[in-house]
C-alpha atoms as a PDB file:
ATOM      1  CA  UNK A   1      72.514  72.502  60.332  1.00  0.00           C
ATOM      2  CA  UNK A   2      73.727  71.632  57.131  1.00  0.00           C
ATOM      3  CA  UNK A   3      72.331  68.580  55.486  1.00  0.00           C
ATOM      4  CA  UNK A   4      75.522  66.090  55.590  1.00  0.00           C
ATOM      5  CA  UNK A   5      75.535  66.858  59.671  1.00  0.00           C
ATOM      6  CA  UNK A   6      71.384  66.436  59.563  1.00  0.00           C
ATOM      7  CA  UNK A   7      71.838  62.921  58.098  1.00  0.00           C
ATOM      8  CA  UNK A   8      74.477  61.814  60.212  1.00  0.00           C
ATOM      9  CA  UNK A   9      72.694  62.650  63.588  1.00  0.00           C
ATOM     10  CA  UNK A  10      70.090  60.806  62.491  1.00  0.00           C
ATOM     11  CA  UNK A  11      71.809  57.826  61.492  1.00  0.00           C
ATOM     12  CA  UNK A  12      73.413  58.292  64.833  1.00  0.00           C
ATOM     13  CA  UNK A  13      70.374  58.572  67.343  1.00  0.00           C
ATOM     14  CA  UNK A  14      68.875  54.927  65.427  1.00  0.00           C
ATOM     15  CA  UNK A  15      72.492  53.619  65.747  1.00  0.00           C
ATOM     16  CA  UNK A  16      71.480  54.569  69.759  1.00  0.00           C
ATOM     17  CA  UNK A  17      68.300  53.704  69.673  1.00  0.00           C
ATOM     18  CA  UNK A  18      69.139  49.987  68.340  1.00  0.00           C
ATOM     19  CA  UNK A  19      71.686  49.536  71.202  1.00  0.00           C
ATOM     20  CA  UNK A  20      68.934  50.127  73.619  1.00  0.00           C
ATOM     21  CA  UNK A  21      66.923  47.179  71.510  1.00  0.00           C
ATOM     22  CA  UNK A  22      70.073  45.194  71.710  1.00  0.00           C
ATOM     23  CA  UNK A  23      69.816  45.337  75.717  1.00  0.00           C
ATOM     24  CA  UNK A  24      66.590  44.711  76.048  1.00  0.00           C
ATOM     25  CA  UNK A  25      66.735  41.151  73.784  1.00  0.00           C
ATOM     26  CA  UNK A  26      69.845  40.358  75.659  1.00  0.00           C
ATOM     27  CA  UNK A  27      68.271  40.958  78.829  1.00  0.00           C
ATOM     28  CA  UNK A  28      64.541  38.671  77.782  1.00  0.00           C
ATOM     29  CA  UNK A  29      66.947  35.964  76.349  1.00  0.00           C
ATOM     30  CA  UNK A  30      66.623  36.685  73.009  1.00  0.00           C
ATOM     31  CA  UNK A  31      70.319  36.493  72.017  1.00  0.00           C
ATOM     32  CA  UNK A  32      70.320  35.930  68.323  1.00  0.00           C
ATOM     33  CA  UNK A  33      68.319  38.554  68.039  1.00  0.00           C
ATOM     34  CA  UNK A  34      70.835  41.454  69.947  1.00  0.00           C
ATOM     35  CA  UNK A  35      73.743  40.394  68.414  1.00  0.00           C
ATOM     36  CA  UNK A  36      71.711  40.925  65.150  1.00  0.00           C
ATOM     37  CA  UNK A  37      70.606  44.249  66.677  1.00  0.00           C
ATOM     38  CA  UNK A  38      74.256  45.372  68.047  1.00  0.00           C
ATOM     39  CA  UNK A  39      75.439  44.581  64.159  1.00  0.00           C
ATOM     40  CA  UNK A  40      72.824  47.182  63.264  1.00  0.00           C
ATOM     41  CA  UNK A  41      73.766  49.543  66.053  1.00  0.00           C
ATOM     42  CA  UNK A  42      77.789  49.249  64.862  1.00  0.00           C
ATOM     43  CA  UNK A  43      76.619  49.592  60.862  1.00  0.00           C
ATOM     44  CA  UNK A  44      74.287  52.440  61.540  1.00  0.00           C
ATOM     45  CA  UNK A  45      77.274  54.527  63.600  1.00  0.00           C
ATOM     46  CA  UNK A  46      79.479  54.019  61.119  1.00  0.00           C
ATOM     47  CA  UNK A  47      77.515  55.000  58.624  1.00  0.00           C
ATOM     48  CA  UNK A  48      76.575  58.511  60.251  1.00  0.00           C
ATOM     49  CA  UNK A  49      80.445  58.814  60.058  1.00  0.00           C
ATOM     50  CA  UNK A  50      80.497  58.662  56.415  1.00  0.00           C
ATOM     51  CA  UNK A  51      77.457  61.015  55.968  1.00  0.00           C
ATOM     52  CA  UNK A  52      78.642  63.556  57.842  1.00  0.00           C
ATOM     53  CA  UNK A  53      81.710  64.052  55.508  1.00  0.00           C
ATOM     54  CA  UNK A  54      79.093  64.379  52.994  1.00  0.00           C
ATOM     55  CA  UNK A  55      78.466  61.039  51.251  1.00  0.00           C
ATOM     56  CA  UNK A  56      75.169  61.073  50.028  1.00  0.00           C
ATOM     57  CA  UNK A  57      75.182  57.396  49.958  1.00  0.00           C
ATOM     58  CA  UNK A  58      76.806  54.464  51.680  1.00  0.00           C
ATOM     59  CA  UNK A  59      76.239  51.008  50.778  1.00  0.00           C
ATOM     60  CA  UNK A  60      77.575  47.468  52.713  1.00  0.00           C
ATOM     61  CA  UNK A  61      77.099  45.988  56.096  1.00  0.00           C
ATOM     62  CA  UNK A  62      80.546  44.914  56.603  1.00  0.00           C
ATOM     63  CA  UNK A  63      80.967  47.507  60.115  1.00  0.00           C
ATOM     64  CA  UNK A  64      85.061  46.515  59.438  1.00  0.00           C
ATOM     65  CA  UNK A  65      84.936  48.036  55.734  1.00  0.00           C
ATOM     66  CA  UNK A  66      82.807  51.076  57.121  1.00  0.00           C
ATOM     67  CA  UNK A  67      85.464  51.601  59.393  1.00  0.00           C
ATOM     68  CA  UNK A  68      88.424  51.443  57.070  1.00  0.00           C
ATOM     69  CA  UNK A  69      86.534  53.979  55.159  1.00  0.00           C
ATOM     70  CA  UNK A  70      86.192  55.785  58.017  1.00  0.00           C
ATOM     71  CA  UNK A  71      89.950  55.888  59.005  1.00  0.00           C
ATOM     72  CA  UNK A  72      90.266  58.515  55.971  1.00  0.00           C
ATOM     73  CA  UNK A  73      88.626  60.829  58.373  1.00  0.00           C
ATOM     74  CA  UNK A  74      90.113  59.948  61.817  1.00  0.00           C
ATOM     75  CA  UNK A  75      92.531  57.432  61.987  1.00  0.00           C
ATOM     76  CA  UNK A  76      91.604  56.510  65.915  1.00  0.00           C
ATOM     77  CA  UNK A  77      89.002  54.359  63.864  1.00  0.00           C
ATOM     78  CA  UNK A  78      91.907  51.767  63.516  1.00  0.00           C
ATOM     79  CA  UNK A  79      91.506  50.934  67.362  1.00  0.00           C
ATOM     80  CA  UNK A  80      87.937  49.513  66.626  1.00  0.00           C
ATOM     81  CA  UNK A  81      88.690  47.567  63.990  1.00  0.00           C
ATOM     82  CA  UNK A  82      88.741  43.957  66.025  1.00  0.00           C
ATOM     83  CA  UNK A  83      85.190  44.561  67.237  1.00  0.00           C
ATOM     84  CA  UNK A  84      83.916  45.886  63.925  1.00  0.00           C
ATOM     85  CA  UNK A  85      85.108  42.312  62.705  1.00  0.00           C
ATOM     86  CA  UNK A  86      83.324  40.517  65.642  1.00  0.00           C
ATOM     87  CA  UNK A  87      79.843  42.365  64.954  1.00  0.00           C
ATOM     88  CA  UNK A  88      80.193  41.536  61.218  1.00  0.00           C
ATOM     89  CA  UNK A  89      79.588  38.003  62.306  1.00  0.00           C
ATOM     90  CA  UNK A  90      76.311  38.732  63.358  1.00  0.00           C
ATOM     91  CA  UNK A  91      74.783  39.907  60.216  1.00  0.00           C
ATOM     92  CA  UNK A  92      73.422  36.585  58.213  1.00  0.00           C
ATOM     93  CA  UNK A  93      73.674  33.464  60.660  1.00  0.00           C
ATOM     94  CA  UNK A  94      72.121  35.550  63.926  1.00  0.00           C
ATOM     95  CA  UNK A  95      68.712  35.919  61.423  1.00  0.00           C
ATOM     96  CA  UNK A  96      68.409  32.836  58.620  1.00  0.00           C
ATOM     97  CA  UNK A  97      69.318  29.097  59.661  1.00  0.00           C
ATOM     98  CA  UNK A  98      71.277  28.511  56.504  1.00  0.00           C
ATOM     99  CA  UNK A  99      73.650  30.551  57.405  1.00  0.00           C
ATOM    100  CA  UNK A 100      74.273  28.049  60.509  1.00  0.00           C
ATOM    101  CA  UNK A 101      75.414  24.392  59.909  1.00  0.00           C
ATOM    102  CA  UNK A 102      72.043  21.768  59.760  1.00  0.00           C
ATOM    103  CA  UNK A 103      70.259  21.420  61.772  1.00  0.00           C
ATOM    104  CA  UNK A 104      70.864  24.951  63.852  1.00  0.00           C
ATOM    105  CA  UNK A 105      68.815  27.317  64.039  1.00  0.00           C
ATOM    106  CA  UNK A 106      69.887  31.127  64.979  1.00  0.00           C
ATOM    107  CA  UNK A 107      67.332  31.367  68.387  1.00  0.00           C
ATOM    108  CA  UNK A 108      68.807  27.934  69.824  1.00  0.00           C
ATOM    109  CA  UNK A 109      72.237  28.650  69.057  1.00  0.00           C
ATOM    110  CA  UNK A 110      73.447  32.050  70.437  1.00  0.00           C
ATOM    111  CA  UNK A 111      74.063  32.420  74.151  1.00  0.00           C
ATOM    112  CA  UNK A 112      74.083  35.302  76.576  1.00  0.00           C
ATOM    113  CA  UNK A 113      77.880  35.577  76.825  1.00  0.00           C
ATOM    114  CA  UNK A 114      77.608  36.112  72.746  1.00  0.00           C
ATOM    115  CA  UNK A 115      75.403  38.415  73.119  1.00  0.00           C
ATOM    116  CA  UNK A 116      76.951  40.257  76.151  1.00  0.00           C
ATOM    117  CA  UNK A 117      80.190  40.511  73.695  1.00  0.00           C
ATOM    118  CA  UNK A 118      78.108  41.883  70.547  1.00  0.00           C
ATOM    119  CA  UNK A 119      76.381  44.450  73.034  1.00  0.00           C
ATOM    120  CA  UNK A 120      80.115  45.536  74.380  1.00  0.00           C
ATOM    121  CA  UNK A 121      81.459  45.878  70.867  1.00  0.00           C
ATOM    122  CA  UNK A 122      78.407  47.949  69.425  1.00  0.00           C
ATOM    123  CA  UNK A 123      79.158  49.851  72.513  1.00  0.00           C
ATOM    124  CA  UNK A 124      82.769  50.428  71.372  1.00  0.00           C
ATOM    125  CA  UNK A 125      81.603  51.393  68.040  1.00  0.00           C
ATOM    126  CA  UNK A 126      78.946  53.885  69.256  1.00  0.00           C
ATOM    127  CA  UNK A 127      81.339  55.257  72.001  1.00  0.00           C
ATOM    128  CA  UNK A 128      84.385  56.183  68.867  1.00  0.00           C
ATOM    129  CA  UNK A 129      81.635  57.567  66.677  1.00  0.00           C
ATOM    130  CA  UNK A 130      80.155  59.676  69.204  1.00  0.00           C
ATOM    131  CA  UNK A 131      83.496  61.280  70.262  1.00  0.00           C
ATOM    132  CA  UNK A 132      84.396  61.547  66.569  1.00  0.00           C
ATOM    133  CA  UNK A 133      80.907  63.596  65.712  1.00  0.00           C
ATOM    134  CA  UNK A 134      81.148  65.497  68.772  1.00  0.00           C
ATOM    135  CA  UNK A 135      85.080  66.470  68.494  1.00  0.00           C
ATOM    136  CA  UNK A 136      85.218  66.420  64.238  1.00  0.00           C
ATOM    137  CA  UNK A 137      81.776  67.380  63.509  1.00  0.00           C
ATOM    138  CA  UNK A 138      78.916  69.682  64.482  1.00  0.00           C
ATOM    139  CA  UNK A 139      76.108  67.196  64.188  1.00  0.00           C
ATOM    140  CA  UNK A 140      75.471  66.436  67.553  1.00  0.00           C
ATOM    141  CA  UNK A 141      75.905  70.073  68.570  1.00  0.00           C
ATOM    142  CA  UNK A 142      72.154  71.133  69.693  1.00  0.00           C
ATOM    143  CA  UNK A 143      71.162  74.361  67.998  1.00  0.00           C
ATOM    144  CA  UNK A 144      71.624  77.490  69.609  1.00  0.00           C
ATOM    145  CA  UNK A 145      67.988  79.040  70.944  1.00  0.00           C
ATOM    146  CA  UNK A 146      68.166  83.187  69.711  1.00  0.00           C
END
């Protein structure tokens, strides 16, 4: 496997690996905390996008500006632009309490139907990026055993 499909599958399996975090916070109440964890999920997919048509870096969090850059490559991207917009929400005020009005605070402010909506729109992300790197790409190809 060449390195640019190497870096993207593993961007990929923590992208899936942080949408299994994001259910279990959801599930133990913590909701700040998964929609914080499904804007990770969305960031990380879209970054294994971008790697595997050999960037060697990608900087930003914005999941909507990951995905523009990533309708260069496969313009089906543009269907998951809405809920690359709602997860960018999630990336300052779901972890620091200025980034809420006084006298918020992230833990006592998100609710389970946020959270159930951030967990369904990482999904959506993860769901387009694993078709594209399965249909576009090679990386998540297992190797072949001799």
């Amino acid at each position: 496997m060449n390195v640019p499909l190497g870096e993207a599958k593993r961007w990929f399996r923590q992208a899936q690996e942080d949408l299994a975090v994001v259910r279990s916070l959801k599930s133990a109440g913590h909701y700040a905390a998964a929609c914080f964890q499904a804007q990770q999920a969305g960031e990380k997919a879209m970054k294994a996008v971008l790697f595997s048509q050999g960037r060697r870096v990608v900087l930003g969090h914005s999941i909507r500006e990951l995905v523009r850059l990533g309708e260069r490559y496969h313009p089906a991207f543009a269907d998951i632009i809405a809920v690359a917009g709602l997860l960018d929400q999630f990336y300052i005020p779901t972890r620091y309490p200025n980034g809420l009005p006084f006298p918020a605070i992230p833990s006592e402010t998100y609710t389970l139907s946020q959270a159930e909506g951030a967990l369904q729109s990482a999904e959506e992300v993860l769901a387009a990026v694993e078709t594209f790197l399965h249909t576009k790409t090679e990386a998540l190809r297992e190797p072949q055993t001799p």
